[in-house]
PDB file of N, CA and C in Angstrom:
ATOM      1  N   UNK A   1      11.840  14.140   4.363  1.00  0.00           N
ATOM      2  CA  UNK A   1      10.480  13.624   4.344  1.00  0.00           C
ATOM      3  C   UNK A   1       9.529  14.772   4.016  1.00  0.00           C
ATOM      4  N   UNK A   2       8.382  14.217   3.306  1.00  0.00           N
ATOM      5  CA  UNK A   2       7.545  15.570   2.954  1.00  0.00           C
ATOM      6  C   UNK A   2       6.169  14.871   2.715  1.00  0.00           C
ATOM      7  N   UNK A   3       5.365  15.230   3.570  1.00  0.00           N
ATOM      8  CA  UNK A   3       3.685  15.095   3.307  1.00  0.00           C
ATOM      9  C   UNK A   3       2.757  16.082   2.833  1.00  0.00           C
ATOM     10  N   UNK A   4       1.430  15.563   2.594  1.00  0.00           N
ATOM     11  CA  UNK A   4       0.524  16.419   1.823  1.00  0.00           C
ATOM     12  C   UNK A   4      -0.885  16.040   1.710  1.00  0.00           C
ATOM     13  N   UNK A   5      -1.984  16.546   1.120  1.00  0.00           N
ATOM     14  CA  UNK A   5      -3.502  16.233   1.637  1.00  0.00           C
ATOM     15  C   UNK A   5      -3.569  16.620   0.019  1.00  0.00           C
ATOM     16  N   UNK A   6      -4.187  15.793  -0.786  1.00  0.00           N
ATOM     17  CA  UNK A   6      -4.799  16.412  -1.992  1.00  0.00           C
ATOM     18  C   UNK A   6      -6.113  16.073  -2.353  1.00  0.00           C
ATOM     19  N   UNK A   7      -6.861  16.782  -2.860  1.00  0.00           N
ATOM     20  CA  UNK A   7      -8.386  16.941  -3.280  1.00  0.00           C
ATOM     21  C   UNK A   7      -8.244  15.913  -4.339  1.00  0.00           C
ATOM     22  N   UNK A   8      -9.102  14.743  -4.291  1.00  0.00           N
ATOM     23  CA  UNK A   8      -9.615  14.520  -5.338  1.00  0.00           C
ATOM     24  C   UNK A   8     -10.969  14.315  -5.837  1.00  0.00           C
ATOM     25  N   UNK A   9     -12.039  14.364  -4.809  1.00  0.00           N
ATOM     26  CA  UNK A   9     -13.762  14.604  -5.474  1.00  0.00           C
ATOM     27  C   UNK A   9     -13.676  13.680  -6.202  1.00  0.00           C
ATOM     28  N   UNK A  10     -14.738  13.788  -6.351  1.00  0.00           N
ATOM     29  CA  UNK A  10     -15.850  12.335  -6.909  1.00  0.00           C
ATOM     30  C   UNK A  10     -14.917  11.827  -8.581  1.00  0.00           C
ATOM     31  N   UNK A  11     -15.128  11.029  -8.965  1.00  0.00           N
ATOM     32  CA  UNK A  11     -14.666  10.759  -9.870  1.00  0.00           C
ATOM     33  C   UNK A  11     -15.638  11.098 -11.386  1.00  0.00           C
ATOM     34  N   UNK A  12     -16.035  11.789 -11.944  1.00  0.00           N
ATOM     35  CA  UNK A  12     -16.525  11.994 -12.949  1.00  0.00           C
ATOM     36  C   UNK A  12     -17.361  11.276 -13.726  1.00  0.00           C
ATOM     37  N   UNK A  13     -17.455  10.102 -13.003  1.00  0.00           N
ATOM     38  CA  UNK A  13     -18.334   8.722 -14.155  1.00  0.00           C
ATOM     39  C   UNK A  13     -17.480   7.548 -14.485  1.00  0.00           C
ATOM     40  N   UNK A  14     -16.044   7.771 -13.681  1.00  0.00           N
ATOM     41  CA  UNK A  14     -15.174   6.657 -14.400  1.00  0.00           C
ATOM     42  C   UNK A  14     -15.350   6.026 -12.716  1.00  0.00           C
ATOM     43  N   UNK A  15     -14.828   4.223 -12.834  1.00  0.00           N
ATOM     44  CA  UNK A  15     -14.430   3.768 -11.784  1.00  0.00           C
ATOM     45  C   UNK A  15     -13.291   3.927 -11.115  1.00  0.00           C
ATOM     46  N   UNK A  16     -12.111   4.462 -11.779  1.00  0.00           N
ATOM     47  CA  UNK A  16     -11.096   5.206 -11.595  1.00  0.00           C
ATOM     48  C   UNK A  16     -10.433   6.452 -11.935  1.00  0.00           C
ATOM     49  N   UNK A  17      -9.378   7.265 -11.314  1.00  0.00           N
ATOM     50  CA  UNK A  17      -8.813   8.035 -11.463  1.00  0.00           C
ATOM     51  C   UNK A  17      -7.372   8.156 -11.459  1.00  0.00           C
ATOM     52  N   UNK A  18      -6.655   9.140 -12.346  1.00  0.00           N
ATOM     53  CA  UNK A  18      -5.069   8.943 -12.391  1.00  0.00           C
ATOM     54  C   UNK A  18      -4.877  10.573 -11.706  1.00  0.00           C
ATOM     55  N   UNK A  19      -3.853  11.014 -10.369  1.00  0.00           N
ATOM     56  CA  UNK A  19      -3.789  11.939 -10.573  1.00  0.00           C
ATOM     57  C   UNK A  19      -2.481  12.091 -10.449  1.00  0.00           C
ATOM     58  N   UNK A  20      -1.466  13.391 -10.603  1.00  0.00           N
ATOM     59  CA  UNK A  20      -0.276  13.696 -10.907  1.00  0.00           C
ATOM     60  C   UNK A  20      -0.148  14.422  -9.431  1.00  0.00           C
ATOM     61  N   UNK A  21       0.831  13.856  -8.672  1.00  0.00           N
ATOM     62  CA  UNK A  21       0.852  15.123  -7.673  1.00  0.00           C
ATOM     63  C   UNK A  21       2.657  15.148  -7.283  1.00  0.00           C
ATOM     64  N   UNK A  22       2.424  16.233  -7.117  1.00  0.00           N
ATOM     65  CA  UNK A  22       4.156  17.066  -7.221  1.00  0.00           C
ATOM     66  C   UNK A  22       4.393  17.576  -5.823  1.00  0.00           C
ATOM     67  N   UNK A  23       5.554  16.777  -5.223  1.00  0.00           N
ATOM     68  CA  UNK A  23       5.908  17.334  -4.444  1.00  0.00           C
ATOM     69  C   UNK A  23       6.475  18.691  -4.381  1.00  0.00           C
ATOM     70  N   UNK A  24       6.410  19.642  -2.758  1.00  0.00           N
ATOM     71  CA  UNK A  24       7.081  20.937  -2.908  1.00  0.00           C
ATOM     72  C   UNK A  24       8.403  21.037  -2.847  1.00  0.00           C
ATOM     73  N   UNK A  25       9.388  20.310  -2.558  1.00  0.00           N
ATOM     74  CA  UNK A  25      10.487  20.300  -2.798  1.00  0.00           C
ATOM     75  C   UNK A  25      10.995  18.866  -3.550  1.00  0.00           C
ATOM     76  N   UNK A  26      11.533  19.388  -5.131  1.00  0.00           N
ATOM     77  CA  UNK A  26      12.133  17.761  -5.362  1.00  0.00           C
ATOM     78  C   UNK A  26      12.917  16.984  -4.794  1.00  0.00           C
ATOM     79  N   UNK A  27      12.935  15.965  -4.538  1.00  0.00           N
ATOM     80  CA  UNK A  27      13.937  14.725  -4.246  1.00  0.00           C
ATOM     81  C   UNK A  27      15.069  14.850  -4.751  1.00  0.00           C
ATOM     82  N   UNK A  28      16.385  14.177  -4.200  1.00  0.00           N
ATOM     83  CA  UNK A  28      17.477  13.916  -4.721  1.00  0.00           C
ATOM     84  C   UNK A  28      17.224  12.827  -5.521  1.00  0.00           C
ATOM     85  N   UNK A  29      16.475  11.822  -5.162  1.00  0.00           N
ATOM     86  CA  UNK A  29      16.458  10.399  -6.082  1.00  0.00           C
ATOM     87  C   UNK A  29      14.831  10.307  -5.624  1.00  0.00           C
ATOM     88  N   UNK A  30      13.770   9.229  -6.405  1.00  0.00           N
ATOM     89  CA  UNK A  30      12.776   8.832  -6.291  1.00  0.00           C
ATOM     90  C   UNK A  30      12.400   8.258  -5.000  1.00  0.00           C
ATOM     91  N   UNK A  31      11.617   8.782  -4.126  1.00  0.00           N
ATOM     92  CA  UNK A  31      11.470   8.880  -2.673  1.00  0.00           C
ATOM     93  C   UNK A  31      10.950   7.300  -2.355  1.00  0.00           C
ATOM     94  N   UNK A  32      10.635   6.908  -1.217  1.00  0.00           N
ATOM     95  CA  UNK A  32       9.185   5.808  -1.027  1.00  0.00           C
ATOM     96  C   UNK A  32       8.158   6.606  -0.226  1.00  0.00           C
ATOM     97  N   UNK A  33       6.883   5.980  -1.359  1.00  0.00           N
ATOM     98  CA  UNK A  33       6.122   6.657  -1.118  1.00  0.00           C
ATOM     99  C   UNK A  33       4.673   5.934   0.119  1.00  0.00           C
ATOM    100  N   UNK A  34       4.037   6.148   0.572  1.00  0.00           N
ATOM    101  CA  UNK A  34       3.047   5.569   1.997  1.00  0.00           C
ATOM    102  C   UNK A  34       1.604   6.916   1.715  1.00  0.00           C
ATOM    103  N   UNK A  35       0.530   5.946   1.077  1.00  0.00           N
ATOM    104  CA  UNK A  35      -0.662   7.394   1.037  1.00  0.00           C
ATOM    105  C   UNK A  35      -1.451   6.222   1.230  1.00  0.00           C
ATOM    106  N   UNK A  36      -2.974   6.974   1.856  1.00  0.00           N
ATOM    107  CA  UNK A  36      -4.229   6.128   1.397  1.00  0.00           C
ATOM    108  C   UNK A  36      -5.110   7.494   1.379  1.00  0.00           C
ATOM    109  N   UNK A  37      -6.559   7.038   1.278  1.00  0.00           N
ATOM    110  CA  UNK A  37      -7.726   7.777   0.223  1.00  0.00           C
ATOM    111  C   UNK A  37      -8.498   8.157   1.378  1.00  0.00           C
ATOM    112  N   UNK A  38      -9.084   8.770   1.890  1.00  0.00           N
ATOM    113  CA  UNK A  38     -10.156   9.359   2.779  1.00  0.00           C
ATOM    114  C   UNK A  38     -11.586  10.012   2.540  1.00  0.00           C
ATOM    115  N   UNK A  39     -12.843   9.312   3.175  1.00  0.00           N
ATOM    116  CA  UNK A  39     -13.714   9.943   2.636  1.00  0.00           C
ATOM    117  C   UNK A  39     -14.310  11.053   3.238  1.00  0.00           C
ATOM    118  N   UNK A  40     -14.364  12.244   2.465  1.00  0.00           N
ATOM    119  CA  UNK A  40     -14.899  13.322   3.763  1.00  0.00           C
ATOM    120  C   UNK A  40     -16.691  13.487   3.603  1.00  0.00           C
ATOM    121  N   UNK A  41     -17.341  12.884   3.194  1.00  0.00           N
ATOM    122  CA  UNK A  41     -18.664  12.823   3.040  1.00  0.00           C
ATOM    123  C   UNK A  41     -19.316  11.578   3.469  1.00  0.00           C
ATOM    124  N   UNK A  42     -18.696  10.702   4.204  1.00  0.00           N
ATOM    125  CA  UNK A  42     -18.948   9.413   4.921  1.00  0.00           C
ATOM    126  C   UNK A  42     -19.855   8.675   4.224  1.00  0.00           C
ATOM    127  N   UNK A  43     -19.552   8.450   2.938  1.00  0.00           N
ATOM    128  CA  UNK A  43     -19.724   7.414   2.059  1.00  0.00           C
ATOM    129  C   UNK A  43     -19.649   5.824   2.490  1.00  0.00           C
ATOM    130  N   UNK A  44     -20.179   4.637   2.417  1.00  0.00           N
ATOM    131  CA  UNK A  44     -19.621   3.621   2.776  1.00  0.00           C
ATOM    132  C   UNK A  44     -19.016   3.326   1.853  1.00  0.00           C
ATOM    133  N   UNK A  45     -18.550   3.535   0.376  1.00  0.00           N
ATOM    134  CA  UNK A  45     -17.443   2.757  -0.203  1.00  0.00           C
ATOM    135  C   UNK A  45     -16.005   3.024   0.403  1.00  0.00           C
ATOM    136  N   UNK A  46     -15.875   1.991  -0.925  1.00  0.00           N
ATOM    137  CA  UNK A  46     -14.202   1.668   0.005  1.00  0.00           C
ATOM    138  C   UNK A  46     -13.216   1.533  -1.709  1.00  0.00           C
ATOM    139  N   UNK A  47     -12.219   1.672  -1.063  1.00  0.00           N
ATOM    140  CA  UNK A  47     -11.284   2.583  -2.155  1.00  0.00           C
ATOM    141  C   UNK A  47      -9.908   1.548  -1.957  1.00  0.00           C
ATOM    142  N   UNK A  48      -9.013   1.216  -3.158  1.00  0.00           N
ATOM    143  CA  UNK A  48      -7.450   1.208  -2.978  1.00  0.00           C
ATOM    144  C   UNK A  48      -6.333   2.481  -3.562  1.00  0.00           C
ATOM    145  N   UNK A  49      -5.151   2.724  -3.288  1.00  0.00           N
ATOM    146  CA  UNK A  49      -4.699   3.723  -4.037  1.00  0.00           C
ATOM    147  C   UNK A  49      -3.415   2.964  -4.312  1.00  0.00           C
ATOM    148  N   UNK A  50      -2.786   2.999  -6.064  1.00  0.00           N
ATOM    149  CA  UNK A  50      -1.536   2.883  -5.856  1.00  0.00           C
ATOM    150  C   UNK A  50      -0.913   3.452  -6.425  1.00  0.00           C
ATOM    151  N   UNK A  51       0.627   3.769  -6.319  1.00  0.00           N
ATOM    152  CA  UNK A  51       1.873   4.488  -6.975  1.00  0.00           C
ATOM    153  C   UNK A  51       2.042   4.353  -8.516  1.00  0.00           C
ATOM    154  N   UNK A  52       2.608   5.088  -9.001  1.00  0.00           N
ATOM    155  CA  UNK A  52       3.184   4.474 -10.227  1.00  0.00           C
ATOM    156  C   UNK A  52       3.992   6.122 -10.627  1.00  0.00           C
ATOM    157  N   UNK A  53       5.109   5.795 -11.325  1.00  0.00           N
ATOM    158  CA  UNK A  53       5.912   6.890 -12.229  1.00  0.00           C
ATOM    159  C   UNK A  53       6.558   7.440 -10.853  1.00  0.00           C
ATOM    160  N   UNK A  54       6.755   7.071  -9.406  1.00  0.00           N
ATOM    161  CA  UNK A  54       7.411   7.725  -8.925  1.00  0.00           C
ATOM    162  C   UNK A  54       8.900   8.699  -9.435  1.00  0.00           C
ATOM    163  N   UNK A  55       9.223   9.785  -8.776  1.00  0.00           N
ATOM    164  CA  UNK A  55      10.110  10.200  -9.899  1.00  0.00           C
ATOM    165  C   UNK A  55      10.736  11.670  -8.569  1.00  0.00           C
ATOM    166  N   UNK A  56      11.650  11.823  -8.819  1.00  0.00           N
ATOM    167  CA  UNK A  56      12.404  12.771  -7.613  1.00  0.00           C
ATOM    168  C   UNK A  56      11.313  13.963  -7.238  1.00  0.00           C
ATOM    169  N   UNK A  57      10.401  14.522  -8.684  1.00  0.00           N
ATOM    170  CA  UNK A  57       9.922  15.738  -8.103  1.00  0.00           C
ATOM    171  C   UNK A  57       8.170  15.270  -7.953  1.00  0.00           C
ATOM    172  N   UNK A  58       7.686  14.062  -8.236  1.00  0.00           N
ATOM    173  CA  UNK A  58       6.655  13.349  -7.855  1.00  0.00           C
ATOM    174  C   UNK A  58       6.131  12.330  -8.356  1.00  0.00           C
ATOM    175  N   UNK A  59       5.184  11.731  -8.249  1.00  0.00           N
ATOM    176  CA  UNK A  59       4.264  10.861  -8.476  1.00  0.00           C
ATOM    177  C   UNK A  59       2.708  10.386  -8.985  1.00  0.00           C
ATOM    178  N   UNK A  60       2.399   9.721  -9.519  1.00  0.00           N
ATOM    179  CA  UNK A  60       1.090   9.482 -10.132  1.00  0.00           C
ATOM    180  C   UNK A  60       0.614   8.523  -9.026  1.00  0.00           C
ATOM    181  N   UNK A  61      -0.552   8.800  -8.628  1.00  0.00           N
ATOM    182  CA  UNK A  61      -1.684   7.974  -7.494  1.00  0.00           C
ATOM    183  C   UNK A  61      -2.977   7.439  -8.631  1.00  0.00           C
ATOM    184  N   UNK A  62      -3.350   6.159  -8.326  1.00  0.00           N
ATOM    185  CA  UNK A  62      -4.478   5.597  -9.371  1.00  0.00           C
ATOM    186  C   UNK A  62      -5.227   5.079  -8.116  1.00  0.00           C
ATOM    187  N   UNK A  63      -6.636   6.154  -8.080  1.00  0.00           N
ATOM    188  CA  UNK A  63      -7.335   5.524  -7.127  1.00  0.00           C
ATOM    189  C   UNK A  63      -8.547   4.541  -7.766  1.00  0.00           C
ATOM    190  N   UNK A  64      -8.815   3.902  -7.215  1.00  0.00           N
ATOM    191  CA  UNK A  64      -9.696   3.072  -7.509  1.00  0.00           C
ATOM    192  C   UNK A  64     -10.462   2.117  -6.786  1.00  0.00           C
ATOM    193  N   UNK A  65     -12.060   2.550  -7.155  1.00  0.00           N
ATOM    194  CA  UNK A  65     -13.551   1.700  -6.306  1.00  0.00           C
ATOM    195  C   UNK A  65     -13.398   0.071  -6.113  1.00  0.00           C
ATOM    196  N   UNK A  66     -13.184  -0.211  -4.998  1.00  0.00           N
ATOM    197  CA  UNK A  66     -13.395  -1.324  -4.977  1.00  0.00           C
ATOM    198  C   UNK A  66     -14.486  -1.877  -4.077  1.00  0.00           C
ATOM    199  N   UNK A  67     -15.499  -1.674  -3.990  1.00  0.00           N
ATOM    200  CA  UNK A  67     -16.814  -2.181  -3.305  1.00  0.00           C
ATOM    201  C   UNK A  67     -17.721  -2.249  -4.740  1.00  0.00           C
ATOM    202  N   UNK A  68     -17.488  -1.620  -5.682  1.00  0.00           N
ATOM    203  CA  UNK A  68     -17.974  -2.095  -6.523  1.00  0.00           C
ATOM    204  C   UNK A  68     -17.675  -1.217  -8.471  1.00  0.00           C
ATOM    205  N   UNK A  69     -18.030  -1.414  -9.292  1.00  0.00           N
ATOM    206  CA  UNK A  69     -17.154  -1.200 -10.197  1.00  0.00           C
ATOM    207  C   UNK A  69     -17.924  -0.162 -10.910  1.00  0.00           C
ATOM    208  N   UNK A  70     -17.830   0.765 -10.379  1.00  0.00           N
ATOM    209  CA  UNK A  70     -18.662   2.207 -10.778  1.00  0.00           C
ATOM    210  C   UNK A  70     -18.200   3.068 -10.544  1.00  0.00           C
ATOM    211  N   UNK A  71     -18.756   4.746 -10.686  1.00  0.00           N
ATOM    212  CA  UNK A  71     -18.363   5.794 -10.523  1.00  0.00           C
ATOM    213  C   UNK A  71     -18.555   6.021  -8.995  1.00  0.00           C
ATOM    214  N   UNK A  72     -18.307   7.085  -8.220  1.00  0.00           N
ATOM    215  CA  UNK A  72     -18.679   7.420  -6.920  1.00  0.00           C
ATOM    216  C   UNK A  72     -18.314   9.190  -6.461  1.00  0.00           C
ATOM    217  N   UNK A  73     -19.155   9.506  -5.889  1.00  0.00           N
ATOM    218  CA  UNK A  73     -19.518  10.523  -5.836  1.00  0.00           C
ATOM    219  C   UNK A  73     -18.725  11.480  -4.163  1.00  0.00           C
ATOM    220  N   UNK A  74     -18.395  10.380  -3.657  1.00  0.00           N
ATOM    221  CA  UNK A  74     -17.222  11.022  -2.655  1.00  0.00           C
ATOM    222  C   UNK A  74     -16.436  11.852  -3.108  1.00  0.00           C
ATOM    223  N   UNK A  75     -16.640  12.930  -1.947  1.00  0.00           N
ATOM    224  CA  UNK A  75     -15.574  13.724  -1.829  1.00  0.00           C
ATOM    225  C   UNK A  75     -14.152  13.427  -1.062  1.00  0.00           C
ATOM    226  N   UNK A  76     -13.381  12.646  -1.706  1.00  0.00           N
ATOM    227  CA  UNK A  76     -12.171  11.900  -1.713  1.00  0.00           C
ATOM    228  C   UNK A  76     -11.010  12.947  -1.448  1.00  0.00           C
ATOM    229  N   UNK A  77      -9.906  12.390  -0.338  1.00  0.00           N
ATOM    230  CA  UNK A  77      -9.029  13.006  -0.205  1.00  0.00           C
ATOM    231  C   UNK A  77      -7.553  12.267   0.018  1.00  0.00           C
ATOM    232  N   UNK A  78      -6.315  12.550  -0.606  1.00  0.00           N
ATOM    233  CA  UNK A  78      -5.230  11.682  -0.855  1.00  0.00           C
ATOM    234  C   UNK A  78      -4.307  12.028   0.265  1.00  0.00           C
ATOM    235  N   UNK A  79      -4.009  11.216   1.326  1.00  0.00           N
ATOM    236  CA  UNK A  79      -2.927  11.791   2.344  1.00  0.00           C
ATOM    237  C   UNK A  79      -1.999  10.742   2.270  1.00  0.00           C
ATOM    238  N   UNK A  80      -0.591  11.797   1.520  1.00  0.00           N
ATOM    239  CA  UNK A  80       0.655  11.153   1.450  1.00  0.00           C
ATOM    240  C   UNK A  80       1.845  11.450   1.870  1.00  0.00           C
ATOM    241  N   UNK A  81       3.022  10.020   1.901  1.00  0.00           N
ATOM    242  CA  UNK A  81       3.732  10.790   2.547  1.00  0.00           C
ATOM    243  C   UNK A  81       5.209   9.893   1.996  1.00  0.00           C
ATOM    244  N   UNK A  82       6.230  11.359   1.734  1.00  0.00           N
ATOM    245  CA  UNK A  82       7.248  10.636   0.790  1.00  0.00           C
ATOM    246  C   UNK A  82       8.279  10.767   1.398  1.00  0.00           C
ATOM    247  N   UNK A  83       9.238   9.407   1.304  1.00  0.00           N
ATOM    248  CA  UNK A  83      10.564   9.643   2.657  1.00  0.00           C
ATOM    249  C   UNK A  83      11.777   9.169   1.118  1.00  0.00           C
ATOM    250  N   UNK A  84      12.690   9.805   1.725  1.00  0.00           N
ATOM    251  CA  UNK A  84      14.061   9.687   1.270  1.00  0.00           C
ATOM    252  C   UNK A  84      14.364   8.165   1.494  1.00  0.00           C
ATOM    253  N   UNK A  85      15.041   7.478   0.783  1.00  0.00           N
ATOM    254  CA  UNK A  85      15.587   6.272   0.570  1.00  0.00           C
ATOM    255  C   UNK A  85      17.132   6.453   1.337  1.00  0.00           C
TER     256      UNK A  85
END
């Protein structure tokens, strides 16, 4: 099992974001993965996050606004956590 905290800040002007994050030790096989989004600037929006490209040495997270369909300016943070199958 292996967890992690990643930065992701405001989103740039898009309503979403794709980010790549690599675990520190690769997997034997493509892990399951358990994250959600945190706001550290106590924003009231509200956010979903999901998986995609899981892969032994990591994964792509697509976060995305859902209170409403814009950019947002939170300072956003990804806490995940990847377990062996």
């Amino acid at each position: 099992m292996q967890a992690g905290v990643d930065h992701i800040g405001p989103s740039g002007g898009a309503n979403y974001v794709v980010i790549w994050i690599p675990f520190p030790t690769p997997f034997d096989e493509p892990p399951t993965i358990v994250c959600t989004v945190s706001d550290r600037d106590d924003f009231d929006d509200s956010f979903n996050v999901t998986t995609k490209h899981v892969q032994h040495i990591g994964f792509s997270a697509i976060v995305r606004r859902q209170d409403a369909a814009q950019a947002w300016g939170a300072n956003l943070e990804l806490h995940w956590l990847a377990i062996q199958k």
